[in-house]
Protein backbone atom coordinates (compact mmCIF):
# COMPACT_ATOMS: atom_id res chain seq x y z
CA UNK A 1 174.33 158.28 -30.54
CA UNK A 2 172.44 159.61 -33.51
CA UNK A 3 171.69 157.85 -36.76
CA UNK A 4 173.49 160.52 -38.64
CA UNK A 5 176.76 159.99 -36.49
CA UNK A 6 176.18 156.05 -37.07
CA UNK A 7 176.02 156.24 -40.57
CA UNK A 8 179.24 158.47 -41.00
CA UNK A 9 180.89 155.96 -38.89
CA UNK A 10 180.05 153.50 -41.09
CA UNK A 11 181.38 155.20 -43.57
CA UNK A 12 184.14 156.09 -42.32
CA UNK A 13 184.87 152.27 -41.35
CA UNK A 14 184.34 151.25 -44.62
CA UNK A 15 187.24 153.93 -46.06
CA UNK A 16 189.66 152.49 -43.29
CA UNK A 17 188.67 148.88 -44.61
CA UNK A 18 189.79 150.30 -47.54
CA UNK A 19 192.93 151.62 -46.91
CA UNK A 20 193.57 148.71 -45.19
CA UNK A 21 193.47 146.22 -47.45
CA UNK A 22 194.50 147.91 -50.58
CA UNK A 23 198.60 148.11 -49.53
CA UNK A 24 197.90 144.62 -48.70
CA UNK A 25 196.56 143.93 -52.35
CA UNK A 26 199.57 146.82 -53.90
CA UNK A 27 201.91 144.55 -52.32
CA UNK A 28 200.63 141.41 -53.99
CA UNK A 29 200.55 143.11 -57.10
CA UNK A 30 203.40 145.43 -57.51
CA UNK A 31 203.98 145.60 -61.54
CA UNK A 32 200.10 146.56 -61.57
CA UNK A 33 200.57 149.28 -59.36
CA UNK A 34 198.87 152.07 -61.46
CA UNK A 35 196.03 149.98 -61.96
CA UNK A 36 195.00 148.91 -58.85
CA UNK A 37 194.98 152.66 -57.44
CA UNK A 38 192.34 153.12 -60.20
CA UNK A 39 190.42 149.98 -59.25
CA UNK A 40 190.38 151.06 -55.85
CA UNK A 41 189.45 154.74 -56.57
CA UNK A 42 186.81 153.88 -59.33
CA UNK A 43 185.21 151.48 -57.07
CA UNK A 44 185.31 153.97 -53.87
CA UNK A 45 183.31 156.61 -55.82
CA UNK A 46 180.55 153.79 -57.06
CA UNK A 47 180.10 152.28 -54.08
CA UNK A 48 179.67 155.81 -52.62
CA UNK A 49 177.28 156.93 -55.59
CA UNK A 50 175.57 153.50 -54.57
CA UNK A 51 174.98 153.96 -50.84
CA UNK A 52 174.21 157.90 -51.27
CA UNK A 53 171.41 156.60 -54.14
CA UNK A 54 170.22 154.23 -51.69
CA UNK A 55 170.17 156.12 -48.73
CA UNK A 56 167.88 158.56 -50.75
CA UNK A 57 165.59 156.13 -51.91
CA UNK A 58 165.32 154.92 -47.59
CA UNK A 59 164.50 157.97 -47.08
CA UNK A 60 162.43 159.77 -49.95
CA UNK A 61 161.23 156.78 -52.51
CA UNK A 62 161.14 153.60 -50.39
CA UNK A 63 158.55 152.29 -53.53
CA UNK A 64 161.09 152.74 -56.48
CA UNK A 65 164.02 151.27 -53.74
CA UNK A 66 164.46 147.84 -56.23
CA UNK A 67 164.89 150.21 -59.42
CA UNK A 68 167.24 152.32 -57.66
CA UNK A 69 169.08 149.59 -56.68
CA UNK A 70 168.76 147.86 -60.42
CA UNK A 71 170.32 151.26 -61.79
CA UNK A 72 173.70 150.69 -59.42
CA UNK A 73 174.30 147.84 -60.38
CA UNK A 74 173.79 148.76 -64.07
CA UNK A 75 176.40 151.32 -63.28
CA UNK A 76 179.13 149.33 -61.86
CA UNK A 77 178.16 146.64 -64.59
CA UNK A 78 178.67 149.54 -67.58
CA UNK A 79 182.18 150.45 -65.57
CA UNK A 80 183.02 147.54 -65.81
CA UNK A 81 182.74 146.71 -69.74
CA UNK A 82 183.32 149.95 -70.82
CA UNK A 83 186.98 150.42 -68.65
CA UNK A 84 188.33 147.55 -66.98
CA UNK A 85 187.29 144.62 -69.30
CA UNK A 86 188.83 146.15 -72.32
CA UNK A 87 191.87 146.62 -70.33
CA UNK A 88 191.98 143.49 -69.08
CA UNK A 89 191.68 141.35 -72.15
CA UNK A 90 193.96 143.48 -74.01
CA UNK A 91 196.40 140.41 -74.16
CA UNK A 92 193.56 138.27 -74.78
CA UNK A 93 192.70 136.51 -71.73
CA UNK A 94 191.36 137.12 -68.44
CA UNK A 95 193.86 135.83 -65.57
CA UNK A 96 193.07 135.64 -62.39
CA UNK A 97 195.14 138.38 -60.76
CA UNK A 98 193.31 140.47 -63.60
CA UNK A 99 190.33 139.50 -61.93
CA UNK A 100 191.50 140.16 -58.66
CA UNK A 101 192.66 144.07 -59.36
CA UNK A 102 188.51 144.50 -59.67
CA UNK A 103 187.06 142.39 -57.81
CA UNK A 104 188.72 142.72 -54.29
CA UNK A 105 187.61 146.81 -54.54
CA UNK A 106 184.10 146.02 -56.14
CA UNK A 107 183.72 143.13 -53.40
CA UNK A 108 184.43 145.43 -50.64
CA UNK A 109 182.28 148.23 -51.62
CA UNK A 110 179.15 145.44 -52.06
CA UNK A 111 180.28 144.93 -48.14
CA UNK A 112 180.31 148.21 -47.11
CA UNK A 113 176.82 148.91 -48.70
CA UNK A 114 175.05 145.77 -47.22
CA UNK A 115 176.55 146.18 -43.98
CA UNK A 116 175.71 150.07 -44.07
CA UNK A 117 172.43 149.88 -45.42
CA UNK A 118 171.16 146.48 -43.07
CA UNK A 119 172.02 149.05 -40.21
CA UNK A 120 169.92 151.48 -41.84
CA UNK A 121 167.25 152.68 -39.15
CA UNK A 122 163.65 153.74 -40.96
């Protein structure tokens, strides 16, 4: 089977994972219905814009691969602050469901790119 196949298997794993567990975690939190969907879609497209940045530096810049790696997490870090935690502390604390509606998405994504990239053939 060829690399490319493998790799869009992968992905494509990684979006049933998703779909998966996210009526699992809309059913747990029902009131933050709304919410969650944007978790789940905000954390889809980084962890996307992750792998496809790291995939290119496999490939093109295997030299700058720790920078390009430094910059996604930057990213997601700067998503983070500038989106969810104001939302989140709007009542003035953090609880733990909070912190559940971003980090089951972001925690799944980190999966999916380890797990995709440690596969990665160069």
């Amino acid at each position: 089977m060829g690399e490319r196949l493998k790799n869009s298997l992968r992905l494509f794993y990684f979006v049933l994972l998703m779909g998966i567990v996210g009526p699992i975690h809309f059913q747990s939190y029902p009131e933050a219905a709304s919410f969650l969907m944007l978790s789940y879609i905000v954390n889809f497209i980084l962890a996307l814009f992750s792998l496809l940045l790291l995939y290119w530096g496999l490939t093109k810049k295997k030299e700058n691969l720790s920078s390009f790696y430094l910059i996604t997490v930057a990213v997601k870090l700067g998503v983070y602050f500038l989106f969810f935690h104001p939302q989140f502390y709007l009542d003035g604390q953090l609880t733990r469901s909070e912190f559940f509606i971003f980090f089951i998405p972001y925690a799944l994504g980190l999966l999916a790119e380890i797990v995709i990239l440690f596969r990665f053939k160069f």
